[in-house]
PDB file of N, CA and C in Angstrom:
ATOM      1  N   UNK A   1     -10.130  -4.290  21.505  1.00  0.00           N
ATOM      2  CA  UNK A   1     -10.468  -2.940  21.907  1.00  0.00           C
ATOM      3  C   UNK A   1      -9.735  -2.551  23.198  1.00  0.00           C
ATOM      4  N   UNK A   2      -9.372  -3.427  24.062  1.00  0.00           N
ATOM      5  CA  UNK A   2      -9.303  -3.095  25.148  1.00  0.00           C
ATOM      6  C   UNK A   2      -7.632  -3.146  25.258  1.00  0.00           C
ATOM      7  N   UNK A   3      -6.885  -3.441  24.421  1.00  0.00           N
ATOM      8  CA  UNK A   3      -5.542  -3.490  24.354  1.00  0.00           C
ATOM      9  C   UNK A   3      -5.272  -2.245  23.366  1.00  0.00           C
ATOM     10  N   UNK A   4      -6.308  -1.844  22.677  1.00  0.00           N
ATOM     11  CA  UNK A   4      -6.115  -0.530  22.075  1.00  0.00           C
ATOM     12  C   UNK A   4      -6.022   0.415  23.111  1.00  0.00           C
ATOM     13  N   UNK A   5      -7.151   0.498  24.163  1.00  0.00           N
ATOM     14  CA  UNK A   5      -7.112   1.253  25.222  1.00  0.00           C
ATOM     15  C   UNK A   5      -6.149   1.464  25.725  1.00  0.00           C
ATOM     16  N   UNK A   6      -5.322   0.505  26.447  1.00  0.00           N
ATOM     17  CA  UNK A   6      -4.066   0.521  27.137  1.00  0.00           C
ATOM     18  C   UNK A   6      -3.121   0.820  26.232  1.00  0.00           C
ATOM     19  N   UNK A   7      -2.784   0.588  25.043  1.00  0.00           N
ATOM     20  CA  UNK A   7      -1.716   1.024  23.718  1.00  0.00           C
ATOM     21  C   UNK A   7      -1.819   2.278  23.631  1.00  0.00           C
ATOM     22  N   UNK A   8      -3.311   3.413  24.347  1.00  0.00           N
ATOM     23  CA  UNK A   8      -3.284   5.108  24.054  1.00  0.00           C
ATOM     24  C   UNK A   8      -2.683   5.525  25.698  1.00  0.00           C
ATOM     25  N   UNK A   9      -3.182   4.670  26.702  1.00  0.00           N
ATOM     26  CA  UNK A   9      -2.752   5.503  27.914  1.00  0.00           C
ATOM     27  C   UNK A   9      -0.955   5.127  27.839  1.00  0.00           C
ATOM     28  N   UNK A  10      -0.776   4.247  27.550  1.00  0.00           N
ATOM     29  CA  UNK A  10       0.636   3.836  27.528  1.00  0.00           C
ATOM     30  C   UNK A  10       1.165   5.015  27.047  1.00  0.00           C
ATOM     31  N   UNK A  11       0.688   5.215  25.694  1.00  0.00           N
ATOM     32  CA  UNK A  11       1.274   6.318  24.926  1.00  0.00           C
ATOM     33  C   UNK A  11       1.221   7.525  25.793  1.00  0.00           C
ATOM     34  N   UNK A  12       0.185   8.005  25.940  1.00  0.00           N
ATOM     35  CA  UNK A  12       0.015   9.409  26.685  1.00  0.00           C
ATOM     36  C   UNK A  12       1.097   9.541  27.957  1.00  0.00           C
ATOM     37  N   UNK A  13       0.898   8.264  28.385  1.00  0.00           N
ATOM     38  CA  UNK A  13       1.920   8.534  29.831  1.00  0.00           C
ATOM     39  C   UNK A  13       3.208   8.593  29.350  1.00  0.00           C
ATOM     40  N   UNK A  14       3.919   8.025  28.632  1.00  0.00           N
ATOM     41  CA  UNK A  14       5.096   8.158  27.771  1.00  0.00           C
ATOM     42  C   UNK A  14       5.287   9.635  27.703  1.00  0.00           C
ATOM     43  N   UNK A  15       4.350  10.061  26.504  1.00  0.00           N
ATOM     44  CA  UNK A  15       4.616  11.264  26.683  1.00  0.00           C
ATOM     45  C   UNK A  15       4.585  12.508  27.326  1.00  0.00           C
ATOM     46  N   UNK A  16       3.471  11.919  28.224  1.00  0.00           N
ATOM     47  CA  UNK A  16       3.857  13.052  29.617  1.00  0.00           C
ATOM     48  C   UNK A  16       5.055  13.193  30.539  1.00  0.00           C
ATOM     49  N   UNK A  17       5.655  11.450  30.418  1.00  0.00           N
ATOM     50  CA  UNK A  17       7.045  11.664  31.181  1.00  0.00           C
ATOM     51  C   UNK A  17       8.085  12.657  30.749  1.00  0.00           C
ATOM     52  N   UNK A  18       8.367  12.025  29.327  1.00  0.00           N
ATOM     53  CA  UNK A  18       9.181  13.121  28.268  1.00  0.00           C
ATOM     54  C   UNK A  18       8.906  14.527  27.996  1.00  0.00           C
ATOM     55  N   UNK A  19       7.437  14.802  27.978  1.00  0.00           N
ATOM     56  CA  UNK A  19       7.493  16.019  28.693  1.00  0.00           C
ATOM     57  C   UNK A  19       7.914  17.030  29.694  1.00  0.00           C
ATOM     58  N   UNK A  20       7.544  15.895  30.476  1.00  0.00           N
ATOM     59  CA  UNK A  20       7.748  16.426  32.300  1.00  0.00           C
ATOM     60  C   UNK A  20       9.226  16.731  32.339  1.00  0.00           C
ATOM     61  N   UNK A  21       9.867  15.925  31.736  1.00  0.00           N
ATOM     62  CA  UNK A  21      12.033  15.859  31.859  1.00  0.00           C
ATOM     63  C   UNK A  21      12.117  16.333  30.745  1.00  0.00           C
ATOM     64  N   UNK A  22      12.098  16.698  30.036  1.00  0.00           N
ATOM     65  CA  UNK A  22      12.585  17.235  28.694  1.00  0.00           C
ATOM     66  C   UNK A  22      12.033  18.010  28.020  1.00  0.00           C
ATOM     67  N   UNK A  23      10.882  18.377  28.257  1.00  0.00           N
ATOM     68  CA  UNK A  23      10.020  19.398  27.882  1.00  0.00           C
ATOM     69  C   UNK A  23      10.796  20.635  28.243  1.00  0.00           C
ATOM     70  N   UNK A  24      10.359  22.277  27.166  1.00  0.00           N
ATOM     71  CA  UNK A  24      10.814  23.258  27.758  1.00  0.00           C
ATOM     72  C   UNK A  24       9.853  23.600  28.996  1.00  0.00           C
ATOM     73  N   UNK A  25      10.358  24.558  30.130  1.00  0.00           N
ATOM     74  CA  UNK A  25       9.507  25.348  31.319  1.00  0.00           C
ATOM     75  C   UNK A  25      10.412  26.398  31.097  1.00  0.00           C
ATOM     76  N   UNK A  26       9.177  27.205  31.231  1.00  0.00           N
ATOM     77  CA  UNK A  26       9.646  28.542  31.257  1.00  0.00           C
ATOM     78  C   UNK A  26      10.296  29.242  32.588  1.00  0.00           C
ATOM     79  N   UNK A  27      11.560  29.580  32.113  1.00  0.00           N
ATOM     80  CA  UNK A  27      12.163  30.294  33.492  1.00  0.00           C
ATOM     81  C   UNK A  27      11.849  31.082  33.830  1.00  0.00           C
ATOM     82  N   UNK A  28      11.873  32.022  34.790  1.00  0.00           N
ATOM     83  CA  UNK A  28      11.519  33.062  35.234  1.00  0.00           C
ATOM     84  C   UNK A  28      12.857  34.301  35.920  1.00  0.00           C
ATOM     85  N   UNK A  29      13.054  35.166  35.430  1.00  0.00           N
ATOM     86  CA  UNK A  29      14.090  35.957  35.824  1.00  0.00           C
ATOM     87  C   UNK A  29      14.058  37.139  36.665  1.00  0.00           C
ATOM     88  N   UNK A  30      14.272  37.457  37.600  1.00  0.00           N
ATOM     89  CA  UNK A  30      14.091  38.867  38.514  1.00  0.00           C
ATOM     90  C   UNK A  30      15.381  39.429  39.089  1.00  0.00           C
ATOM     91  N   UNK A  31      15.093  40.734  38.696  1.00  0.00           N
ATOM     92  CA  UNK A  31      15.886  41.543  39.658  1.00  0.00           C
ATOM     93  C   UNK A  31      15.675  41.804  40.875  1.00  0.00           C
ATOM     94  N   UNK A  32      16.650  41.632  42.094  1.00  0.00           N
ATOM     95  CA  UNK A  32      16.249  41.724  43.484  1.00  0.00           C
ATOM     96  C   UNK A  32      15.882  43.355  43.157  1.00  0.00           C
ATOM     97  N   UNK A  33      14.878  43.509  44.578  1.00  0.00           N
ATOM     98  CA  UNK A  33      14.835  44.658  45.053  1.00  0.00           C
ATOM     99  C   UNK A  33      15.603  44.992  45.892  1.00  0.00           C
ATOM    100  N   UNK A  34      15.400  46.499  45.927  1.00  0.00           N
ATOM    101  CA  UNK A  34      17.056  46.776  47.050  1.00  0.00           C
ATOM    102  C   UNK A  34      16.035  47.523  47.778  1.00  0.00           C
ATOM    103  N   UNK A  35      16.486  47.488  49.439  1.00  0.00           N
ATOM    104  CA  UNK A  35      15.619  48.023  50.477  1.00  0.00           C
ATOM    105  C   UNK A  35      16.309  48.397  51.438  1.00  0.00           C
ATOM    106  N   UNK A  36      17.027  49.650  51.472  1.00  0.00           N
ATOM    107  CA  UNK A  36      17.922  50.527  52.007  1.00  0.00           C
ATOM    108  C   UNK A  36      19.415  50.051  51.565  1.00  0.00           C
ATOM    109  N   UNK A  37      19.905  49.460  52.136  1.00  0.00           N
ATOM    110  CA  UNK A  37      21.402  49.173  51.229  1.00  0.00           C
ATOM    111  C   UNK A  37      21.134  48.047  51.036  1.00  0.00           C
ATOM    112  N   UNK A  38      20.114  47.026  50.914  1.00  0.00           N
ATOM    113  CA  UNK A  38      20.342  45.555  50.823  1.00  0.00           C
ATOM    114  C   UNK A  38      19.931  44.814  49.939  1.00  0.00           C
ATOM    115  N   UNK A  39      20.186  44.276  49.000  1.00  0.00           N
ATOM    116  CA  UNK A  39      18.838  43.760  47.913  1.00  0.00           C
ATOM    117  C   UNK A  39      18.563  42.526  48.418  1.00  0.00           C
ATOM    118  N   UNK A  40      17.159  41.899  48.209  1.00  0.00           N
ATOM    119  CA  UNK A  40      16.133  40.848  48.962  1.00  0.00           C
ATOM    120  C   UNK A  40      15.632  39.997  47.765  1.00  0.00           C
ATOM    121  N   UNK A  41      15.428  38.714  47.859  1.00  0.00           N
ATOM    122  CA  UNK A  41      14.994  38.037  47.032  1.00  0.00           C
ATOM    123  C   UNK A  41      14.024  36.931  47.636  1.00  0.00           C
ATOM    124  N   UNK A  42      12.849  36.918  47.444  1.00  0.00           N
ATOM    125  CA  UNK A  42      11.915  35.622  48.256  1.00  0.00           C
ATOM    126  C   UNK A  42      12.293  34.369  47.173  1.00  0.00           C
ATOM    127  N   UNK A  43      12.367  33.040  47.057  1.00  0.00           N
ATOM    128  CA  UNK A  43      12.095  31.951  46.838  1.00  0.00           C
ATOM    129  C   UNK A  43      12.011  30.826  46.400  1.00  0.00           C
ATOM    130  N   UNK A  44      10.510  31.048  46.307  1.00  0.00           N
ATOM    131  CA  UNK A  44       9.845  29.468  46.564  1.00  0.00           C
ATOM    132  C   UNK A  44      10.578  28.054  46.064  1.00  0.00           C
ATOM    133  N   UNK A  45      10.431  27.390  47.095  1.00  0.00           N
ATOM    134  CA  UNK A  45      11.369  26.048  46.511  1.00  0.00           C
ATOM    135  C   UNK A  45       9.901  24.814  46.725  1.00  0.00           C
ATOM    136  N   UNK A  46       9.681  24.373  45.317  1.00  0.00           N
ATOM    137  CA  UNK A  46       8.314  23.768  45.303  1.00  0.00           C
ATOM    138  C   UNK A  46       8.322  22.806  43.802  1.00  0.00           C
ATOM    139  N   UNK A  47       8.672  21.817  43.682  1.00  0.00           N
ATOM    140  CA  UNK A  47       9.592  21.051  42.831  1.00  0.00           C
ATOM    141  C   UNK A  47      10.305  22.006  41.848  1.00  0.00           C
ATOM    142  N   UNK A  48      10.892  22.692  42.315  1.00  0.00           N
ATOM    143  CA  UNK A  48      12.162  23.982  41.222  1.00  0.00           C
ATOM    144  C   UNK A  48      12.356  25.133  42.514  1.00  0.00           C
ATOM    145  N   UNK A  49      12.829  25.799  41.618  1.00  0.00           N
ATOM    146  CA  UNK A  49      13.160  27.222  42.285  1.00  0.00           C
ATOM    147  C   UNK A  49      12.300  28.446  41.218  1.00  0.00           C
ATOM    148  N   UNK A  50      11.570  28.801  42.279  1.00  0.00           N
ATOM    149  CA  UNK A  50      10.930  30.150  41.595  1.00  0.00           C
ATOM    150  C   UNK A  50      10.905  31.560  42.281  1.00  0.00           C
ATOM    151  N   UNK A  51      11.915  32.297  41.693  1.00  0.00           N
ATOM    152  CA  UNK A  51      12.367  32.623  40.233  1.00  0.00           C
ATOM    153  C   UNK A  51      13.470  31.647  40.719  1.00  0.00           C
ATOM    154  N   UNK A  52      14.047  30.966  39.073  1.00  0.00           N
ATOM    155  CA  UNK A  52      15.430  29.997  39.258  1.00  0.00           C
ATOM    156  C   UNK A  52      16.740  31.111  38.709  1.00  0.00           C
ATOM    157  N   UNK A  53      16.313  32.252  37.798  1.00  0.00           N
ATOM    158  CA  UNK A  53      17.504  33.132  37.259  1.00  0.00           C
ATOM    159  C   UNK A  53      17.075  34.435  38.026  1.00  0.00           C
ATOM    160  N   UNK A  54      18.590  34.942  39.032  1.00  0.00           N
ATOM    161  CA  UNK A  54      18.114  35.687  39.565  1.00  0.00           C
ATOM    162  C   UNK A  54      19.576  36.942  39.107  1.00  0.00           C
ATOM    163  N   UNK A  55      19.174  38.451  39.464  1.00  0.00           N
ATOM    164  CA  UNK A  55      19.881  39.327  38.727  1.00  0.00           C
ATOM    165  C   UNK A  55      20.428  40.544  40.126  1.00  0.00           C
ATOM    166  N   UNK A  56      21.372  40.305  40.585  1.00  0.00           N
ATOM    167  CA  UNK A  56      22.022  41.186  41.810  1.00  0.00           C
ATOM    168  C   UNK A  56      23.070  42.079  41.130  1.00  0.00           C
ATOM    169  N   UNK A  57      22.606  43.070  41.926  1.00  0.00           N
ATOM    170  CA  UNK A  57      23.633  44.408  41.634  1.00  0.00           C
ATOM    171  C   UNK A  57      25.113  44.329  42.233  1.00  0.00           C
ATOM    172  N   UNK A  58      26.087  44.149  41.252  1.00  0.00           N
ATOM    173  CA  UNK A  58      27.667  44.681  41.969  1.00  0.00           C
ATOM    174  C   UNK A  58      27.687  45.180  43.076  1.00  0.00           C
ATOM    175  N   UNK A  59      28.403  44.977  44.876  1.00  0.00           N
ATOM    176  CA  UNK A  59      28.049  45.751  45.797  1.00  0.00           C
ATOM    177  C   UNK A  59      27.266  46.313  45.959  1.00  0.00           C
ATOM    178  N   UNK A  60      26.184  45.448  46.583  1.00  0.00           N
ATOM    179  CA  UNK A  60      25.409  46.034  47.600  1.00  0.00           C
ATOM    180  C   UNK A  60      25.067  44.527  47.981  1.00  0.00           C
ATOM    181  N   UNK A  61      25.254  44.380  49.331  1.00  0.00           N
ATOM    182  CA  UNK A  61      24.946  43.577  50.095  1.00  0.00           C
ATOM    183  C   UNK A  61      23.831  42.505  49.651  1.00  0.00           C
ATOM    184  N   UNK A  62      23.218  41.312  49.681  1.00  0.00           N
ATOM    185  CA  UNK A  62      22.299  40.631  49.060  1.00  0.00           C
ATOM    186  C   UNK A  62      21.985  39.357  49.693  1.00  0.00           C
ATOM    187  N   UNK A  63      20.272  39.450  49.966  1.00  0.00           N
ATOM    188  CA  UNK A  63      19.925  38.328  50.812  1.00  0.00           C
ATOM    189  C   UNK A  63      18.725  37.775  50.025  1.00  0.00           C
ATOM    190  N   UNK A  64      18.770  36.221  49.722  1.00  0.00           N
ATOM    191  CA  UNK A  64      18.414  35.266  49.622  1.00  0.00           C
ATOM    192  C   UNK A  64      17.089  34.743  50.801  1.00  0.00           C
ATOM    193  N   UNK A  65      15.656  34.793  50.439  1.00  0.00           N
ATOM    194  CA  UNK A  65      14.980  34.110  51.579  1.00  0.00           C
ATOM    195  C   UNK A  65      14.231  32.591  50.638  1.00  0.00           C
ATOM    196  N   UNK A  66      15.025  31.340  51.020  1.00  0.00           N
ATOM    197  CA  UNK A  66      14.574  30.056  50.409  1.00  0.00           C
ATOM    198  C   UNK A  66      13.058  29.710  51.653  1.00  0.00           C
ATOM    199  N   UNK A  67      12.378  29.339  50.557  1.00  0.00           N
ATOM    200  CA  UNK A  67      10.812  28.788  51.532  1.00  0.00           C
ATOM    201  C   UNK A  67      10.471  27.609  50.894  1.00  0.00           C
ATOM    202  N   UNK A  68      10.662  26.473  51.504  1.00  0.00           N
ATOM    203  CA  UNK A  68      10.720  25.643  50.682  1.00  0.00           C
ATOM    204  C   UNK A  68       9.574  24.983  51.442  1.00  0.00           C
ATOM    205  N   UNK A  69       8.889  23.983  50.416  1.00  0.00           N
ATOM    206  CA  UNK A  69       7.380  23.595  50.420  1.00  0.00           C
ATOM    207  C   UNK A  69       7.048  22.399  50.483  1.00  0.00           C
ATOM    208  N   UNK A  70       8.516  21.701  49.137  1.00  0.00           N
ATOM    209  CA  UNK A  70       8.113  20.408  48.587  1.00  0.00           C
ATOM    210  C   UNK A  70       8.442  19.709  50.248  1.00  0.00           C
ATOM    211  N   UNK A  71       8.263  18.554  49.653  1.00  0.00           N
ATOM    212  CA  UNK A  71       8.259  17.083  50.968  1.00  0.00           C
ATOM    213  C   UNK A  71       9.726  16.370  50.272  1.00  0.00           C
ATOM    214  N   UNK A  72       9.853  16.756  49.222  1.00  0.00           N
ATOM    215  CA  UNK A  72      11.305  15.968  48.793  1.00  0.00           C
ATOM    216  C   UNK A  72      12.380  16.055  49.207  1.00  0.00           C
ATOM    217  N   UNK A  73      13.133  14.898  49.497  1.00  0.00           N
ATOM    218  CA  UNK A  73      14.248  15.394  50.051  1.00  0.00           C
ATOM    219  C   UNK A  73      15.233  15.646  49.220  1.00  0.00           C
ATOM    220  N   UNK A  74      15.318  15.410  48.087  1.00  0.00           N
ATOM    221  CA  UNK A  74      16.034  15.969  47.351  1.00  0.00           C
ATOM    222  C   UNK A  74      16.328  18.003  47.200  1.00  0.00           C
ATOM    223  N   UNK A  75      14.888  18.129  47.677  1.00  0.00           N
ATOM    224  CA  UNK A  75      15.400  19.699  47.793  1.00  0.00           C
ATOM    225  C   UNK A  75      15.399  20.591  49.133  1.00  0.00           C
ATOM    226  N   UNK A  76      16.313  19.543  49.743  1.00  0.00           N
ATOM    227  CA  UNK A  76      16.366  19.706  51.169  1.00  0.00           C
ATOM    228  C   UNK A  76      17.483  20.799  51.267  1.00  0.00           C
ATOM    229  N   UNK A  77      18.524  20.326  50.844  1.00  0.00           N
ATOM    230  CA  UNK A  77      19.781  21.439  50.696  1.00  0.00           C
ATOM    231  C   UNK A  77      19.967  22.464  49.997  1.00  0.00           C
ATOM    232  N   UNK A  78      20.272  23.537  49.501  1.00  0.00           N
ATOM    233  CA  UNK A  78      20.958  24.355  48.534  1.00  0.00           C
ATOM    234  C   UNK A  78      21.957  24.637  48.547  1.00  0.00           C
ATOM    235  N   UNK A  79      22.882  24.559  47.460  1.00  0.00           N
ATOM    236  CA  UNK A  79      24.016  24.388  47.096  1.00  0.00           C
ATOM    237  C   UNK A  79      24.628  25.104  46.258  1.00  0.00           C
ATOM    238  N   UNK A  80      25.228  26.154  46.911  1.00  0.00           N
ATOM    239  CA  UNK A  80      26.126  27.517  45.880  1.00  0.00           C
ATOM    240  C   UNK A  80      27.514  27.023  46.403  1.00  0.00           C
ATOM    241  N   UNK A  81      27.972  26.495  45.030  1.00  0.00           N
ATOM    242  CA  UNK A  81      30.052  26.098  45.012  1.00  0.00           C
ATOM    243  C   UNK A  81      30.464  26.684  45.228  1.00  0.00           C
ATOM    244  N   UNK A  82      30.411  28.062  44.566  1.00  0.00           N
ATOM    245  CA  UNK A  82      31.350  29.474  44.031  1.00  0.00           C
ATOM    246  C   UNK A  82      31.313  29.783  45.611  1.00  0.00           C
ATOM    247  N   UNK A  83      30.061  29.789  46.288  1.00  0.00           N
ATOM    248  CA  UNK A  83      30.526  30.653  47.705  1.00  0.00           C
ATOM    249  C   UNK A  83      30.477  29.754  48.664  1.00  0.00           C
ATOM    250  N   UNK A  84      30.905  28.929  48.614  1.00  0.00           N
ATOM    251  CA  UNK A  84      31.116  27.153  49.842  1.00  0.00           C
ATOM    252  C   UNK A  84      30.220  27.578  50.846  1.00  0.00           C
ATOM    253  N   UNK A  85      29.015  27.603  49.998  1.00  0.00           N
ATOM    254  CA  UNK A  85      27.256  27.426  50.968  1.00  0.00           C
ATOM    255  C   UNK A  85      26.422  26.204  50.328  1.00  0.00           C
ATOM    256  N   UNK A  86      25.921  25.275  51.496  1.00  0.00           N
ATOM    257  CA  UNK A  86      25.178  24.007  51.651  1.00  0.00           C
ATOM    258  C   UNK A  86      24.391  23.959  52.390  1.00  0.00           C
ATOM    259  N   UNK A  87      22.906  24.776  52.218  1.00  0.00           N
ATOM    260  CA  UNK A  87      22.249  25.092  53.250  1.00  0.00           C
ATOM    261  C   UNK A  87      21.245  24.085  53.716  1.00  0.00           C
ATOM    262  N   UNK A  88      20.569  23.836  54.551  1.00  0.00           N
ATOM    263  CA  UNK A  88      19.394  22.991  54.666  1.00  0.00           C
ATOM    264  C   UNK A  88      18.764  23.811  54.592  1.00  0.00           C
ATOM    265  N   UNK A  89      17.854  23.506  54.045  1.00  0.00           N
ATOM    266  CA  UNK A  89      16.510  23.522  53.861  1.00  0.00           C
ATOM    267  C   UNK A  89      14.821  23.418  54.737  1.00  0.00           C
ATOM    268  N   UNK A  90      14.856  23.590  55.951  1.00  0.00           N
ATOM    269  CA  UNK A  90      13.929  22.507  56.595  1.00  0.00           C
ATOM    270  C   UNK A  90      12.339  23.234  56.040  1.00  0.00           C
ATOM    271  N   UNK A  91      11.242  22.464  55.841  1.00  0.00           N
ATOM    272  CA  UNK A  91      10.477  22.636  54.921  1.00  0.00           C
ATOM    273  C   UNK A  91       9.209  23.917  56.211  1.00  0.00           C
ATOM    274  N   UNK A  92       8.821  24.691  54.976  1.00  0.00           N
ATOM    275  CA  UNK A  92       8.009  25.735  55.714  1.00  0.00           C
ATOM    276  C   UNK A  92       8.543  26.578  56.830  1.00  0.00           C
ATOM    277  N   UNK A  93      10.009  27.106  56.513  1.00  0.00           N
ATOM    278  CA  UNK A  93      10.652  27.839  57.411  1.00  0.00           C
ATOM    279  C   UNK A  93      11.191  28.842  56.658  1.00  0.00           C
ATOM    280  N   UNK A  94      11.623  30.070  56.712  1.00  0.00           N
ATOM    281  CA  UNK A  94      12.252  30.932  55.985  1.00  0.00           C
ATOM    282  C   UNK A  94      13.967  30.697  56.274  1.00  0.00           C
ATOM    283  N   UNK A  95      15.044  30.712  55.696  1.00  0.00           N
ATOM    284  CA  UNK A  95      15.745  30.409  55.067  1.00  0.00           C
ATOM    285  C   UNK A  95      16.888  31.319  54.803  1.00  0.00           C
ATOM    286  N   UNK A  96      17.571  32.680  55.082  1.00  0.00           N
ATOM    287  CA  UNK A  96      18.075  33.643  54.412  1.00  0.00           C
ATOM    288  C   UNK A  96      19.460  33.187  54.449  1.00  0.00           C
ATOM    289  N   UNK A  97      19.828  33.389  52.675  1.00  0.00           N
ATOM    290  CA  UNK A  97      21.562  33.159  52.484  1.00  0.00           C
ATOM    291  C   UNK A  97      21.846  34.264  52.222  1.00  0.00           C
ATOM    292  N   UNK A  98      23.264  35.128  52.718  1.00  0.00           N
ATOM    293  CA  UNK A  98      23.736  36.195  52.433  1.00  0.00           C
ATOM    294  C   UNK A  98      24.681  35.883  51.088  1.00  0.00           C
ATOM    295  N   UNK A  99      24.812  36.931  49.989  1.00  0.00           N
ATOM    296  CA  UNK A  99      25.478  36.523  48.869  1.00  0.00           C
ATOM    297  C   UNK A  99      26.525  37.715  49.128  1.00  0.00           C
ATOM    298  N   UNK A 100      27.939  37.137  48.824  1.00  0.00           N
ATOM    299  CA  UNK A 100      29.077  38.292  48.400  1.00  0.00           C
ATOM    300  C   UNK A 100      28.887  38.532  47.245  1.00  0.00           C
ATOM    301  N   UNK A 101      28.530  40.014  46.636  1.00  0.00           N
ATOM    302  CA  UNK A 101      28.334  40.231  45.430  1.00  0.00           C
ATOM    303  C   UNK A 101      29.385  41.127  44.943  1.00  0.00           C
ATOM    304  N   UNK A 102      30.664  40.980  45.516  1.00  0.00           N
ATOM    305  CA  UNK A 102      31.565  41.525  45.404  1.00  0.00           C
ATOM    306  C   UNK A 102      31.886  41.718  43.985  1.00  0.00           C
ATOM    307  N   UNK A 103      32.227  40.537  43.239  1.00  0.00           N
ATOM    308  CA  UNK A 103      32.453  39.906  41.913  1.00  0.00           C
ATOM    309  C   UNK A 103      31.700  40.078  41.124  1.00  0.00           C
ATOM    310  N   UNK A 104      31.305  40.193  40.169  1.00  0.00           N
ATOM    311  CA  UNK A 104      30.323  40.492  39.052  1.00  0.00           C
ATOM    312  C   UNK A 104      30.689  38.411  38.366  1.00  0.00           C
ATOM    313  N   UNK A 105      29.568  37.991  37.855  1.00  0.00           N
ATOM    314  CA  UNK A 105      29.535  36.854  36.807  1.00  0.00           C
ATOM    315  C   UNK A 105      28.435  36.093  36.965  1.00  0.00           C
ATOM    316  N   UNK A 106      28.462  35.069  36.210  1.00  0.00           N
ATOM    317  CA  UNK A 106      27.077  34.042  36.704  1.00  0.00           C
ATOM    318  C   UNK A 106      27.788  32.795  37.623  1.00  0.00           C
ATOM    319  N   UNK A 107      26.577  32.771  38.299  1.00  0.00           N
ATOM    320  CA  UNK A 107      26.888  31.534  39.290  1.00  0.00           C
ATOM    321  C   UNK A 107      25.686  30.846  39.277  1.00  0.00           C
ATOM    322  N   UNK A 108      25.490  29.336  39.887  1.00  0.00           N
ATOM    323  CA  UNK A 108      24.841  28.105  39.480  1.00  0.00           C
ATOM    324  C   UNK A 108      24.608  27.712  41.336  1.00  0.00           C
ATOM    325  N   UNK A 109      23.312  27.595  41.375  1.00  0.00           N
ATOM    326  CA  UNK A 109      22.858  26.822  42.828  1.00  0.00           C
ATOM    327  C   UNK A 109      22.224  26.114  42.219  1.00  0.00           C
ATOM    328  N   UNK A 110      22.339  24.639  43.323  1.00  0.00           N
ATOM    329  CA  UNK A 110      21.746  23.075  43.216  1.00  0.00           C
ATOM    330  C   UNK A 110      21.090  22.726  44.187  1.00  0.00           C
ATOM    331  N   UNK A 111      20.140  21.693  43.878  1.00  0.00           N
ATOM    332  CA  UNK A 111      19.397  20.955  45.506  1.00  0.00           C
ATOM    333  C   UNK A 111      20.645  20.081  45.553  1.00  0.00           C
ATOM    334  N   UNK A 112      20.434  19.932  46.740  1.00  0.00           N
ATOM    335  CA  UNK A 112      21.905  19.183  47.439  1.00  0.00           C
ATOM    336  C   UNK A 112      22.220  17.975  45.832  1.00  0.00           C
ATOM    337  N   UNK A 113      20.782  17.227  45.341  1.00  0.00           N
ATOM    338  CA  UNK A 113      21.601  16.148  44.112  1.00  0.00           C
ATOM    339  C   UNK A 113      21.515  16.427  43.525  1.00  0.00           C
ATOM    340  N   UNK A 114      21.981  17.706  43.192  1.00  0.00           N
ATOM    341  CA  UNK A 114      22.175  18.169  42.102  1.00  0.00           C
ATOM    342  C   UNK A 114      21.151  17.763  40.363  1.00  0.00           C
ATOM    343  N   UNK A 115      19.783  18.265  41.222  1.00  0.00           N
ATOM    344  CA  UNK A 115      19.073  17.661  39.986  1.00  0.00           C
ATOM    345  C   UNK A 115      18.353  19.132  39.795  1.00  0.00           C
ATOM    346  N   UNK A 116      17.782  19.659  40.349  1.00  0.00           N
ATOM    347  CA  UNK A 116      17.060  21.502  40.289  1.00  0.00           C
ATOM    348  C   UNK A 116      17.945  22.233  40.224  1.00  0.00           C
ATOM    349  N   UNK A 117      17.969  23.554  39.705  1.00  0.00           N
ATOM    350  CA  UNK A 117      18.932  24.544  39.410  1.00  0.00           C
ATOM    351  C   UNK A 117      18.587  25.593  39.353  1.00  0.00           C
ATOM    352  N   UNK A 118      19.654  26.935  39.661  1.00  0.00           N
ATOM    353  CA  UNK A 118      19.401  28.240  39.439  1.00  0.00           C
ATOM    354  C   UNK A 118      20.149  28.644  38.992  1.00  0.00           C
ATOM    355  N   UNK A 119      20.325  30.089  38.570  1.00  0.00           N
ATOM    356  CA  UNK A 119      21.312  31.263  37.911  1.00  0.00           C
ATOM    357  C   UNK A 119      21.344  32.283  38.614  1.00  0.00           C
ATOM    358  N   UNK A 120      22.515  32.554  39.399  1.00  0.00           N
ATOM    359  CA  UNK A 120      23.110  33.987  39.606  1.00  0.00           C
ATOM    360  C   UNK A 120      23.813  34.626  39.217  1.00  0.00           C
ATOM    361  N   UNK A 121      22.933  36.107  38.766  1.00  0.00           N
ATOM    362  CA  UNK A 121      24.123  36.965  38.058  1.00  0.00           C
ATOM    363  C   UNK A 121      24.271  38.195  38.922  1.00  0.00           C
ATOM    364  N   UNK A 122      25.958  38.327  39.083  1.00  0.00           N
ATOM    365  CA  UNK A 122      25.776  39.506  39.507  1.00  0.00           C
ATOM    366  C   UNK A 122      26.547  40.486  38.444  1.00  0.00           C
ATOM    367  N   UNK A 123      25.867  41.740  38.486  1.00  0.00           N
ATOM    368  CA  UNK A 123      26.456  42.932  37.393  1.00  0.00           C
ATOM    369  C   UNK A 123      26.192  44.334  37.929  1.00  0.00           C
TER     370      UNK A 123
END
């Protein structure tokens, strides 16, 4: 009986891992607001990025405020290639990255190891 026991939590935890990594989560997508010429975006960095797909208008100026929560250091940095920004992170501080939204396309931010992710589009 008691090796049956451990043969169901085994299982369950199994599949909560494979869940947890491979499971779908639902993304979340927003358009910044724009607040006189500038569009603004809050956040939260709290194991992910929420919102992780974010939607900026062609010219007009655009600011980024990261608030990050977790204790991990893995999501200490943020990491946009396209615009050679590597920001720290320091936890429970506000954060603002300015974006050139000069360009219209999608672009990709990382925690510094490249394990969390986002989407920027600009159009």
């Amino acid at each position: 009986m008691l090796k049956l026991i451990v043969l169901i939590v085994g299982l369950l935890i199994i599949g909560f891992i494979l869940w947890w990594f491979f499971g779908s989560h639902r993304a979340t997508t927003v358009t910044a607001a724009t607040q006189g010429q500038t569009q603004n975006i809050d956040i939260a960095v709290n194991g992910g990025y929420s919102p992780e797909n974010i939607v900026l208008k062609q010219g007009i100026p655009a600011t980024l405020s990261f608030v990050r929560q977790d204790a991990s250091s893995c999501l200490d940095h943020v990491v946009f290639a396209d615009f050679g920004i590597n920001q720290e992170l320091p936890r429970h501080q506000k954060e603002v990255i300015h974006i050139d939204t000069s360009k219209p396309g999608n672009f990709q931010w990382a925690c510094g190891m490249d394990m969390f992710h986002g989407n920027l589009t600009i159009k």
